[in-house]
Protein backbone atom coordinates (compact mmCIF):
# COMPACT_ATOMS: atom_id res chain seq x y z
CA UNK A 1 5.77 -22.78 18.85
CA UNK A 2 2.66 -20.64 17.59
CA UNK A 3 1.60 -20.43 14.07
CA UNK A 4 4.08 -17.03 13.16
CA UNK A 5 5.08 -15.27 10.38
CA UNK A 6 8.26 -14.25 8.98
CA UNK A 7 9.75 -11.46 6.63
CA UNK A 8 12.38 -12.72 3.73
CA UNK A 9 14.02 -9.80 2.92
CA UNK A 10 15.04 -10.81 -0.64
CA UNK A 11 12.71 -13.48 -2.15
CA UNK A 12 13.82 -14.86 -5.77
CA UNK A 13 11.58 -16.50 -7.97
CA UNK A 14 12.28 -17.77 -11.21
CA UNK A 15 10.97 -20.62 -13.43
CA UNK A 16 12.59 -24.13 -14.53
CA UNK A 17 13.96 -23.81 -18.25
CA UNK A 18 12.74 -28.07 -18.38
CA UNK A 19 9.09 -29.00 -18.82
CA UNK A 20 7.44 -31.83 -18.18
CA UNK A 21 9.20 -31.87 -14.87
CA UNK A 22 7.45 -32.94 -11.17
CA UNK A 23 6.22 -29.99 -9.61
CA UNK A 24 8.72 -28.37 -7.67
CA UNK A 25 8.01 -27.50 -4.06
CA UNK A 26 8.30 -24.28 -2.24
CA UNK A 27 11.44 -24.50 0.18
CA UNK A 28 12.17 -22.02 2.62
CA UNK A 29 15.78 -21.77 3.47
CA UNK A 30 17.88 -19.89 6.29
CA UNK A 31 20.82 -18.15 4.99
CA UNK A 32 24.08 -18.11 6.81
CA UNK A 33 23.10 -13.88 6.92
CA UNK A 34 19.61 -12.28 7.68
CA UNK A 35 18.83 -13.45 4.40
CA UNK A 36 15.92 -15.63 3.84
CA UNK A 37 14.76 -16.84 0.42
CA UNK A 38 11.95 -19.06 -1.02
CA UNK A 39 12.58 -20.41 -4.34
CA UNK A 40 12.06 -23.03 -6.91
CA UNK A 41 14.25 -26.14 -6.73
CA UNK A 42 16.70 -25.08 -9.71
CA UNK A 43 16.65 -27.89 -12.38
CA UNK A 44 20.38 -28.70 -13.53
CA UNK A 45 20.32 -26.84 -16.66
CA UNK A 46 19.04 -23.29 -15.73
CA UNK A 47 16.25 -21.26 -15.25
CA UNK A 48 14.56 -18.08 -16.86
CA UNK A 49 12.56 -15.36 -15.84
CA UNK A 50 14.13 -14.31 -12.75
CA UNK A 51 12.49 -11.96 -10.58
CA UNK A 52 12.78 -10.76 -7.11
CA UNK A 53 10.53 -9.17 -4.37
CA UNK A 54 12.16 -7.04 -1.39
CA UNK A 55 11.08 -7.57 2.53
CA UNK A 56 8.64 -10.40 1.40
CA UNK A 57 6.32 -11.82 4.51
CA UNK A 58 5.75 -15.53 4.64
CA UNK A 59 3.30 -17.32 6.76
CA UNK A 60 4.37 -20.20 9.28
CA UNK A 61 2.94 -23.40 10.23
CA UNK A 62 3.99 -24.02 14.16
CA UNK A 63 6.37 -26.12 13.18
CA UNK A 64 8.00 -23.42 11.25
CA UNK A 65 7.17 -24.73 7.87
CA UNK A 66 5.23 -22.33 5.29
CA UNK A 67 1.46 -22.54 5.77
CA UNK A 68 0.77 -23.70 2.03
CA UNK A 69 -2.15 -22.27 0.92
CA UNK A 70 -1.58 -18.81 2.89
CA UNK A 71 1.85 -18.07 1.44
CA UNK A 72 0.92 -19.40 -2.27
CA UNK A 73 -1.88 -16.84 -2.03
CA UNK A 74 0.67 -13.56 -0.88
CA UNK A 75 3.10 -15.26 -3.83
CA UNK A 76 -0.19 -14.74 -6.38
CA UNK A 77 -0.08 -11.00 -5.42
CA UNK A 78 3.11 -10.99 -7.28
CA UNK A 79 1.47 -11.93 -10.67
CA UNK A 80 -0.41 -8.81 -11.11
CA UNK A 81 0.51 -6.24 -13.13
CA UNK A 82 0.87 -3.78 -10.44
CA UNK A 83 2.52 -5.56 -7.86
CA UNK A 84 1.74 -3.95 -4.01
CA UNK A 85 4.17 -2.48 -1.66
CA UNK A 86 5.78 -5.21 0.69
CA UNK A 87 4.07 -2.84 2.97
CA UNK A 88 0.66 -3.81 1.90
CA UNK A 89 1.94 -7.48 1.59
CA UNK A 90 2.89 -6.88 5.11
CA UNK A 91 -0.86 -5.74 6.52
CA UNK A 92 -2.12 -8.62 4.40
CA UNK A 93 0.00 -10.98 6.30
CA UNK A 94 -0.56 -10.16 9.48
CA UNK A 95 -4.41 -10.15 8.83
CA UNK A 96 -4.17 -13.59 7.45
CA UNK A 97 -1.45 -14.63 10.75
CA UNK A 98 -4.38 -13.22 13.17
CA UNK A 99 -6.92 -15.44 11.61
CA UNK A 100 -4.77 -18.54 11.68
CA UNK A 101 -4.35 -18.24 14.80
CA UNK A 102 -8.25 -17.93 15.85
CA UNK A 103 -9.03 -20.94 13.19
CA UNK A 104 -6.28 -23.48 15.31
CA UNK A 105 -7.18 -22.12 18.69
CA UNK A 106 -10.97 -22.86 18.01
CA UNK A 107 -11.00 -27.29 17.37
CA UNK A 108 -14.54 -26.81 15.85
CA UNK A 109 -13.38 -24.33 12.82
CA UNK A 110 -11.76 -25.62 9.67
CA UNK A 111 -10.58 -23.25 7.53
CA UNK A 112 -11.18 -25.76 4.54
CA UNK A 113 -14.53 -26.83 5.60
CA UNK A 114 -17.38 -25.17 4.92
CA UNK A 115 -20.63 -26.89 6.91
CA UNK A 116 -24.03 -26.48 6.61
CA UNK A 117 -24.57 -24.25 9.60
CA UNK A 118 -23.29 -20.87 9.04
CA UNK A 119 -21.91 -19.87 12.12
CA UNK A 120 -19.39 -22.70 12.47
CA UNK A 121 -18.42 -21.85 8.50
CA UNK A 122 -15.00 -20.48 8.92
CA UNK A 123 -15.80 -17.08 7.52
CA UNK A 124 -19.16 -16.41 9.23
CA UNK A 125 -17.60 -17.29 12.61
CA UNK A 126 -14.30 -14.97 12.15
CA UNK A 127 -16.99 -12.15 11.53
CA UNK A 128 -18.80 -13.00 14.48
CA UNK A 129 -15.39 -12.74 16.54
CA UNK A 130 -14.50 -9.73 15.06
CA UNK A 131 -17.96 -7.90 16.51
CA UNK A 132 -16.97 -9.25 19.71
CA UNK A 133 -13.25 -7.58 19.84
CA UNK A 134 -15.25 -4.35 18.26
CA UNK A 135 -17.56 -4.44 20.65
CA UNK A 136 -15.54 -4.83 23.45
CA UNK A 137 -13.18 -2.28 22.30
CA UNK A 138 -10.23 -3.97 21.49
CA UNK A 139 -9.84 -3.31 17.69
CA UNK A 140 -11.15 -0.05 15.48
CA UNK A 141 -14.24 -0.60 13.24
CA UNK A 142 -11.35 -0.23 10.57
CA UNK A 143 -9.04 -2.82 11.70
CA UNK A 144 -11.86 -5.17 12.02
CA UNK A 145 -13.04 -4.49 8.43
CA UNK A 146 -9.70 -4.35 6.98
CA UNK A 147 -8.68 -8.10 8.48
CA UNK A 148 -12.23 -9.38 7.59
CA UNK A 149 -11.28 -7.93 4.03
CA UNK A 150 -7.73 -9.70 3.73
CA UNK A 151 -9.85 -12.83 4.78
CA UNK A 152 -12.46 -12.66 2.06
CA UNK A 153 -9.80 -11.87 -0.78
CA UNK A 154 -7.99 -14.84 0.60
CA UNK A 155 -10.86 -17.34 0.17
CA UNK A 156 -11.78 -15.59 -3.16
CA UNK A 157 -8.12 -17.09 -4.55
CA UNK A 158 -8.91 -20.05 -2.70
CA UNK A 159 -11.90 -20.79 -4.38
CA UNK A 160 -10.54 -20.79 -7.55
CA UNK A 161 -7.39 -23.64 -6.77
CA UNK A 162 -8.54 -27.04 -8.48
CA UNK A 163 -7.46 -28.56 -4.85
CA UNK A 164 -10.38 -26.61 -3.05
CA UNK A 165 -13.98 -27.16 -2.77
CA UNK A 166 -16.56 -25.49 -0.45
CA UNK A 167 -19.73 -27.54 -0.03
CA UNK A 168 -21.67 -24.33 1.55
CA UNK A 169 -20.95 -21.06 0.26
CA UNK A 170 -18.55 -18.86 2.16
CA UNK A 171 -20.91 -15.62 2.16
CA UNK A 172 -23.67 -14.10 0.18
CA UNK A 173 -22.52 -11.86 -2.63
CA UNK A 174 -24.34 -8.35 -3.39
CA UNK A 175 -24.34 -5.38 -6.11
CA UNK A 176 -23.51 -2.22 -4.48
CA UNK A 177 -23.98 0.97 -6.16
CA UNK A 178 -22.19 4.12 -5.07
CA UNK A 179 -22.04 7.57 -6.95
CA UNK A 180 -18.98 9.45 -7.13
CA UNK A 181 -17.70 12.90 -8.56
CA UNK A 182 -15.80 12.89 -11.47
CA UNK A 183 -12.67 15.64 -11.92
CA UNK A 184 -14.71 17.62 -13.63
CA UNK A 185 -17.62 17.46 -11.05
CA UNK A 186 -19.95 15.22 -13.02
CA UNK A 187 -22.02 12.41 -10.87
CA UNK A 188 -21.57 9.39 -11.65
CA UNK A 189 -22.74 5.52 -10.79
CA UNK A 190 -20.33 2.83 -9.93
CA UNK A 191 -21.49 -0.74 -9.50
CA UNK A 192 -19.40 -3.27 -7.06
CA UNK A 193 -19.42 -6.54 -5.49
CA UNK A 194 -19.78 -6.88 -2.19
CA UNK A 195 -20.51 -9.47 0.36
CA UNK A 196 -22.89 -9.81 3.97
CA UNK A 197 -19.74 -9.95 6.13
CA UNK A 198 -19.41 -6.47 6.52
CA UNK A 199 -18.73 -6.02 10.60
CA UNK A 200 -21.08 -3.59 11.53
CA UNK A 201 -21.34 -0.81 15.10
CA UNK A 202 -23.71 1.64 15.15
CA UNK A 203 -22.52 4.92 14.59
CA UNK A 204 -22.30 7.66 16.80
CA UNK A 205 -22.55 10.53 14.37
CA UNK A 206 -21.31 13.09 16.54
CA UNK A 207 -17.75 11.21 17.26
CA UNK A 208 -17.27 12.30 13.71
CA UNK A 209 -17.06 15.91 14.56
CA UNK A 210 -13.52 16.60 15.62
CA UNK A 211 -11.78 14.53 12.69
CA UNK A 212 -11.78 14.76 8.73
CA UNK A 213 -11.80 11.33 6.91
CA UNK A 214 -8.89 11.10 4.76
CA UNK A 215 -6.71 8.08 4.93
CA UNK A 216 -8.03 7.66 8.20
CA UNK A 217 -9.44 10.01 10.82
CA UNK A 218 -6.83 13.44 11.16
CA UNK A 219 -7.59 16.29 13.70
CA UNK A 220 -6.80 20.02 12.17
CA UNK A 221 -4.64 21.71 14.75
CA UNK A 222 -5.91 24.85 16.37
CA UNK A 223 -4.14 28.38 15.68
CA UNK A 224 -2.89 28.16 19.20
CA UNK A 225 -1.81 23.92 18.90
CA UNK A 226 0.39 24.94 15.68
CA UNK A 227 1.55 28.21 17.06
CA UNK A 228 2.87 25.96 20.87
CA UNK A 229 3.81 23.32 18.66
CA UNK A 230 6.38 25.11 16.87
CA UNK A 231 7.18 27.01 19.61
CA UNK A 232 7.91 22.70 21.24
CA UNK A 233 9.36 21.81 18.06
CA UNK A 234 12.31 24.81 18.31
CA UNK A 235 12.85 23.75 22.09
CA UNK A 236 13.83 20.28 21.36
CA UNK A 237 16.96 21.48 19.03
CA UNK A 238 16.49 19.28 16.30
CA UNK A 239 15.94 20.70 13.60
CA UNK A 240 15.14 17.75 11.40
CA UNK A 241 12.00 17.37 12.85
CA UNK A 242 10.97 21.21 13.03
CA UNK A 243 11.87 21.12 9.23
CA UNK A 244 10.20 18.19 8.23
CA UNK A 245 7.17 19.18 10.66
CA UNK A 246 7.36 22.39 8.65
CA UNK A 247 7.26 20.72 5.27
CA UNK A 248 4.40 18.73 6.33
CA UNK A 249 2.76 21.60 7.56
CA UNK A 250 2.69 23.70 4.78
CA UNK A 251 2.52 21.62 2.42
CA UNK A 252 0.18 18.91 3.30
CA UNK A 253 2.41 15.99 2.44
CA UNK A 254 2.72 12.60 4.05
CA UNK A 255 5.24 11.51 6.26
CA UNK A 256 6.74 9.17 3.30
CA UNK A 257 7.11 12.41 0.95
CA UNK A 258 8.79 14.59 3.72
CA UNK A 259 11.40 12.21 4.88
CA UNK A 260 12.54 10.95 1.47
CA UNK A 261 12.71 13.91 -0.16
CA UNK A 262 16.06 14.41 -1.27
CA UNK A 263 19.19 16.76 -1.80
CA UNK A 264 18.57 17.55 -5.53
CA UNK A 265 15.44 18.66 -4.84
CA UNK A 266 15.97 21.72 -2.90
CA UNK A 267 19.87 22.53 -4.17
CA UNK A 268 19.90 24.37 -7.60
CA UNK A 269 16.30 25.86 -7.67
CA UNK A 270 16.08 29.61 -8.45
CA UNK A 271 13.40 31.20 -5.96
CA UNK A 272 13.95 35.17 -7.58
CA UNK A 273 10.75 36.73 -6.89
CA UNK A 274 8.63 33.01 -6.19
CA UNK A 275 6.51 32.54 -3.40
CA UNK A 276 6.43 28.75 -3.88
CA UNK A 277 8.20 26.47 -5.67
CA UNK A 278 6.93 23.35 -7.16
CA UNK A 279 8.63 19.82 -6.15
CA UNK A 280 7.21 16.76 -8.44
CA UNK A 281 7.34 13.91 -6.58
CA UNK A 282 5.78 10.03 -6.95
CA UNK A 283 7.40 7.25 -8.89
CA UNK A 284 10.08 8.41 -10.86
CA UNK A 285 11.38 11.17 -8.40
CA UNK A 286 12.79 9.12 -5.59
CA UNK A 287 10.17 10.67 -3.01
CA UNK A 288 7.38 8.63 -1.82
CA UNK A 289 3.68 9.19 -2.49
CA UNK A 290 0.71 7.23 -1.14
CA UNK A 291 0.49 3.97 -3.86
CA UNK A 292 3.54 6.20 -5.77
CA UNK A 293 0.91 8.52 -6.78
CA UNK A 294 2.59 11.27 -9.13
CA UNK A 295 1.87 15.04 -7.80
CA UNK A 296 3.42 17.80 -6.87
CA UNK A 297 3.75 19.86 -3.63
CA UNK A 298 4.72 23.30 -3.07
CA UNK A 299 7.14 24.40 -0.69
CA UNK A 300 6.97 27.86 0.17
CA UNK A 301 10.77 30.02 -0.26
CA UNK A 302 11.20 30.74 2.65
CA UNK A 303 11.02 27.10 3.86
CA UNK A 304 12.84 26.31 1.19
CA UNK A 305 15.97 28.29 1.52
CA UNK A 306 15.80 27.64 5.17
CA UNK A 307 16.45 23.58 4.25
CA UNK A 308 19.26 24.55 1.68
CA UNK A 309 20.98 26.26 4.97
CA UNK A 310 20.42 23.40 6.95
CA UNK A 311 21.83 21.05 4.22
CA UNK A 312 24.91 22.84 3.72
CA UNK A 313 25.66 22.96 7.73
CA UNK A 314 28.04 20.78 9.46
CA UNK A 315 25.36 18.59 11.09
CA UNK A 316 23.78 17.54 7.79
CA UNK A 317 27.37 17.40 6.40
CA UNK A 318 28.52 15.01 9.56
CA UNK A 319 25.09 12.46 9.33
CA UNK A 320 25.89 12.74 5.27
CA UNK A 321 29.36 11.30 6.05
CA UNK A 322 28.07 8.54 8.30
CA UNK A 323 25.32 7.09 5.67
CA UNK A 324 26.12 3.39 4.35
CA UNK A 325 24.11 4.28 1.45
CA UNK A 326 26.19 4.41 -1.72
CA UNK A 327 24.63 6.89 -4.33
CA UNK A 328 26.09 7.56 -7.81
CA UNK A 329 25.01 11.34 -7.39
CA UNK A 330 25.69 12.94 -3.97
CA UNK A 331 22.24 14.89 -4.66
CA UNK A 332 20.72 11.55 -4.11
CA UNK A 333 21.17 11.72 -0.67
CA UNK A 334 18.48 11.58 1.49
CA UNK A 335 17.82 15.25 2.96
CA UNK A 336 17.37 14.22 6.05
CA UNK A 337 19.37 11.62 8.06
CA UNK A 338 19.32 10.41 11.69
CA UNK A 339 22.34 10.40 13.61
CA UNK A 340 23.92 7.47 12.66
CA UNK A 341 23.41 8.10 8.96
CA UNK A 342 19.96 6.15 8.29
CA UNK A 343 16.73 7.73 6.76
CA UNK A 344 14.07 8.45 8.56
CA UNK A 345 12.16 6.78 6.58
CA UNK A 346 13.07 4.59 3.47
CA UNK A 347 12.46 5.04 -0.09
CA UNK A 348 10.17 2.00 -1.43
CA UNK A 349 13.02 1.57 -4.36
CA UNK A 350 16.15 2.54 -2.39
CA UNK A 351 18.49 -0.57 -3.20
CA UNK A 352 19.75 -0.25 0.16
CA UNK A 353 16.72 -1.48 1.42
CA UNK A 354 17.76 -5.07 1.77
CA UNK A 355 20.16 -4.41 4.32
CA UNK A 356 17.23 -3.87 6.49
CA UNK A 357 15.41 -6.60 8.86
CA UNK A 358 13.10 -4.17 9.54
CA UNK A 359 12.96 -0.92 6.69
CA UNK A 360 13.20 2.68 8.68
CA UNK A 361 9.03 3.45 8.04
CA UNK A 362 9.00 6.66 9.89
CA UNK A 363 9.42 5.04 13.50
CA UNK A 364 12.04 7.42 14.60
CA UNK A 365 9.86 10.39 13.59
CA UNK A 366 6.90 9.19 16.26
CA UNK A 367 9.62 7.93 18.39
CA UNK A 368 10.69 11.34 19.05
CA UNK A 369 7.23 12.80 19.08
CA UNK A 370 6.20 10.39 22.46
CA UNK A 371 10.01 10.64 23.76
CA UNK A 372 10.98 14.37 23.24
CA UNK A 373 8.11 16.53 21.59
CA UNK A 374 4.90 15.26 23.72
CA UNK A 375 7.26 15.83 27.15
CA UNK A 376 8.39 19.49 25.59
CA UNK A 377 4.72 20.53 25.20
CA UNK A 378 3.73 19.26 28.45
CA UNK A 379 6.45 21.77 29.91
CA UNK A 380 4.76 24.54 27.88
CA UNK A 381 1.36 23.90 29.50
CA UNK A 382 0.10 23.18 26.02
CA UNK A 383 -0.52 19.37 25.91
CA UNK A 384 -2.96 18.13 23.33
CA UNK A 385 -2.47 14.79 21.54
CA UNK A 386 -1.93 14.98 17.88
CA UNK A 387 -0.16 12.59 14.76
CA UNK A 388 2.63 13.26 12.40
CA UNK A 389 -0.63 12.64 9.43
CA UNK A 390 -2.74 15.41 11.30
CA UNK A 391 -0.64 18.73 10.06
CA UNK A 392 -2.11 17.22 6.54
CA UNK A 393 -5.63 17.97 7.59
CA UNK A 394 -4.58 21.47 9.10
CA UNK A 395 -2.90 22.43 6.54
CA UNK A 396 -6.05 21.76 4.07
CA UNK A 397 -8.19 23.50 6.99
CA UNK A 398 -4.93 26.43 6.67
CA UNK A 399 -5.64 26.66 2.75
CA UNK A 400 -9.58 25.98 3.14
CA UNK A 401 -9.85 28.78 5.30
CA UNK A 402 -7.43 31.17 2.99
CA UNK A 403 -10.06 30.80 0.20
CA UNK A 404 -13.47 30.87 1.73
CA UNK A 405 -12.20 34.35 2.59
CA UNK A 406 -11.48 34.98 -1.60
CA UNK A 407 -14.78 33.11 -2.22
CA UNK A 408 -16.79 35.84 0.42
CA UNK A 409 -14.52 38.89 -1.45
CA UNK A 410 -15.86 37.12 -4.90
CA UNK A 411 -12.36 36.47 -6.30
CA UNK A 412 -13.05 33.17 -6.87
CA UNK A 413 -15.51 30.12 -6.75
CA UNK A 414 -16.01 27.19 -4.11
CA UNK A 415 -15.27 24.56 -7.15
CA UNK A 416 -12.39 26.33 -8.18
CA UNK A 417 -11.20 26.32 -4.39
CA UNK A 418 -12.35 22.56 -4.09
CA UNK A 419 -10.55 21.57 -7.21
CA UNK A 420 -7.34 23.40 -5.88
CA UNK A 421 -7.07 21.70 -2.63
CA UNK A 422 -7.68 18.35 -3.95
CA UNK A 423 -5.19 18.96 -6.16
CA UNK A 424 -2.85 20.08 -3.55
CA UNK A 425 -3.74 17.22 -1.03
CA UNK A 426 -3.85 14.44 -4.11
CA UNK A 427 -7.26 12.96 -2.91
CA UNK A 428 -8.09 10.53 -5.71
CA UNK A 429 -11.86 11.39 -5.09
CA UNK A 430 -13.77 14.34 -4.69
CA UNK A 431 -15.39 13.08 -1.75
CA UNK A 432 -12.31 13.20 0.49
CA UNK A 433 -12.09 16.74 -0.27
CA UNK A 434 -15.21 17.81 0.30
CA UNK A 435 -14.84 16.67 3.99
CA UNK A 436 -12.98 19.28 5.04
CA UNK A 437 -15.69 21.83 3.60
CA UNK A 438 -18.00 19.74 5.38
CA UNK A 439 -15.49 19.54 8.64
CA UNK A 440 -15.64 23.57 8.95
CA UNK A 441 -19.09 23.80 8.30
CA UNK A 442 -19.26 21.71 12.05
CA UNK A 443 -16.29 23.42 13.62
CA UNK A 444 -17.40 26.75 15.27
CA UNK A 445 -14.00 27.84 15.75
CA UNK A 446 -12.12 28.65 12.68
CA UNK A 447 -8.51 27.78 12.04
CA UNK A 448 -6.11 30.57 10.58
CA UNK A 449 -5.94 31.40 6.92
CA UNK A 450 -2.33 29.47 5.70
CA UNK A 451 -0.84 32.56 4.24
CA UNK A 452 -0.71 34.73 7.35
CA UNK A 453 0.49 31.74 9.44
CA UNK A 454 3.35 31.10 7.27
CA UNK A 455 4.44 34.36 7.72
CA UNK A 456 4.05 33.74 11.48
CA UNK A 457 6.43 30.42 11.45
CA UNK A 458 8.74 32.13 9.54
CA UNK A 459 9.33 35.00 12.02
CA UNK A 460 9.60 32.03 14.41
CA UNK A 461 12.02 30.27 13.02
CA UNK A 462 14.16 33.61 10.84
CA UNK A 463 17.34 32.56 13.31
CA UNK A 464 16.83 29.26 14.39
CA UNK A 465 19.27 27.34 11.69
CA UNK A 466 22.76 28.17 11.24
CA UNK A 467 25.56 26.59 9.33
């Protein structure tokens, strides 16, 4: 059996009341259910500080027993103060699995032994088989960094258990210094630590011309792609996905934010003479954000009274009825629901979550795009290959474009416009924003302005959704 991972989908930790006990070990038990829990021993008279961590991932030895020091190390990510998503936990896991697996597949690499040759030190040699699967084309400059990454912040803990020593050091760590732009548009100097492992490519600056870098590399739709794609969206008949397309589209938000947004927060909102209508959402608000950020999109009316009609019609009213979800508050509901009653795409603090192997992460959603949109556009003659995350970047081109045209009538000022579309995309730097200024300064072609396009999907869609 390979060296594996597994997911525990409720992990309970809690501490022995006793001291002066034997260290307990970490267990790993099999439920009778899908359950799967790693605990403490419990001492006969109790324990305290009971905790618990949802869709945990725990690392396997090939004889199915937890590799020690890998899943002690995910457990320490648990201590901090701001613990990360199991979804993080999850890419951390499977960076970690991946270089298990090239450590016991290679007899001359230790993971625990650091010799005097670099190259046959276990980090130095990963690296160096990392720039081969770049090179060769079978892994993205970013997946190599990120797993390289994982694998550094592993050895980092490592280094610092009393039951680990490293005769030769790991890497060579460096002061980086990189200047950033305050809210306010100050510069500003950060200093950070870095290490000689980066995995480098050279760089084919012109590649970089067709996508905007935020959160990874997004391609603004054309005037004509948005215009076919609704057009493909309508044809399909499922208006789910042309409404949370829309939402996406003029809004900018994420696919997390448009598919656990819920009932409450488009029921009960006056829109008497309101173009747009602000929805907070982040932690606290029961919509997901990138890291639970807190911000707030804005749904145009029209949109907006268009989902209340879908809402109140008998196919949201049938998937309603077929949800296993139990809320307190019927406007907790998720707004939209597949066909057998599931989200699309599952709140991070939905207490449902648990009865999930595998959480719904938005699978569905690029399920249908390869099963049902991609086929519908290649009927149109209009086939062009595109992400769910890409109608983020056009709509930031959409509301780019909409004020370079105030900036060139002097209404108002390319900081002011800057400021406003960082706001409305969240970026947590001003860097990210400022590559879609420097995006349209490449692009020849301009994309339309966002106003007169909504008005052009909302002639498009003025009879599509009925009760």
């Amino acid at each position: 059996m390979p060296h594996t991972k597994t997911t525990i989908t409720k992990l309970i930790i809690f501490e022995p009341k006793l001291t002066g006990l034997e260290e307990n070990k970490i267990t790993l038990k099999e439920a009778e259910t899908t359950d799967c829990y790693i605990y403490y021993q419990e001492p006969s008279d109790g324990y305290f500080n009971v905790d618990q961590f949802h869709h945990f991932p725990a690392l396997l030895n090939s004889d199915g027993s937890p590799w020690t020091h890998g899943t002690l190390y995910l457990l320490s990510k648990l201590e901090r103060s701001r613990t990360p998503s199991s979804k993080t936990l999850e890419s951390i896991a499977s960076d970690l699995s991946q270089f298990r697996e090239y450590v016991l597949s290679n007899s001359s690499i230790n993971y625990l032994i650091s010799p005097k040759r670099k190259l046959q030190r276990p980090t130095y040699a990963y690296r160096a088989y990392l720039q081969e699967l770049l090179q060769d084309g079978l892994i993205s400059k970013n997946t190599a960094s990120r797993r390289m990454s994982s694998v550094i912040g592993f050895y980092r803990w490592l280094e610092k258990q009393h039951d680990t020593y490293f005769e030769h050091p790991l890497w060579d760590d460096k002061e980086i210094y990189i200047q950033f732009h305050t809210i306010e548009g100050l510069s500003k100097i950060k200093q950070l630590k870095s290490t000689n492992l980066a995995v480098r490519v050279p760089v084919n600056k012109e590649s970089f011309n067709e996508y905007i870098l935020d959160g990874g590399k997004l391609r603004p739709l054309s005037k004509v792609e948005q215009e076919n794609l609704i057009k493909a969206l309508i044809s399909t008949g499922t208006p789910e996905m042309t409404l949370g397309f829309l939402i996406a589209l003029t809004t900018g938000a994420r696919i997390q934010t448009v598919f656990t947004l819920r009932l409450k927060h488009i029921n009960h909102l006056d829109t008497t003479g309101r173009g747009e209508i602000p929805i907070l959402v982040g932690i606290g608000t029961g919509v997901d954000t990138k890291f639970q950020k807190r911000m707030t999109i804005f749904l145009p009316t029209w949109l907006l009274e268009k989902l209340k009609t879908y809402s109140q019609s008998e196919r949201a009213i049938r998937r309603r009825s077929r949800s296993a979800n139990n809320f307190s508050c019927d406007n907790d509901q998720y707004l939209f629901l597949t066909q057998s009653g599931s989200p699309y795409y599952i709140a991070y603090n939905d207490q449902a979550i648990t009865a999930y192997r595998h959480p719904p992460r938005g699978n569905a959603v690029r399920q249908f795009i390869d099963a049902q949109l991609i086929p519908t556009l290649i009927k149109q003659g209009t086939y062009f290959v595109f992400s769910f995350h890409d109608l983020r970047a056009t709509y930031g081109m959409n509301l780019l474009e909409e004020k370079l045209r105030q900036i060139e009538a002097g209404q108002t000022k390319l900081f002011d416009v800057l400021m406003l579309i960082r706001e409305r995309l969240g970026h947590s730097k001003i860097q990210t924003t400022e590559n879609y200024l420097n995006y349209r300064r490449i692009q020849s072609i301009a994309l339309n302005t966002q106003s007169s396009f909504e008005k052009y999907l909302q002639s498009l869609i003025e009879t599509t959704f009925h009760d």
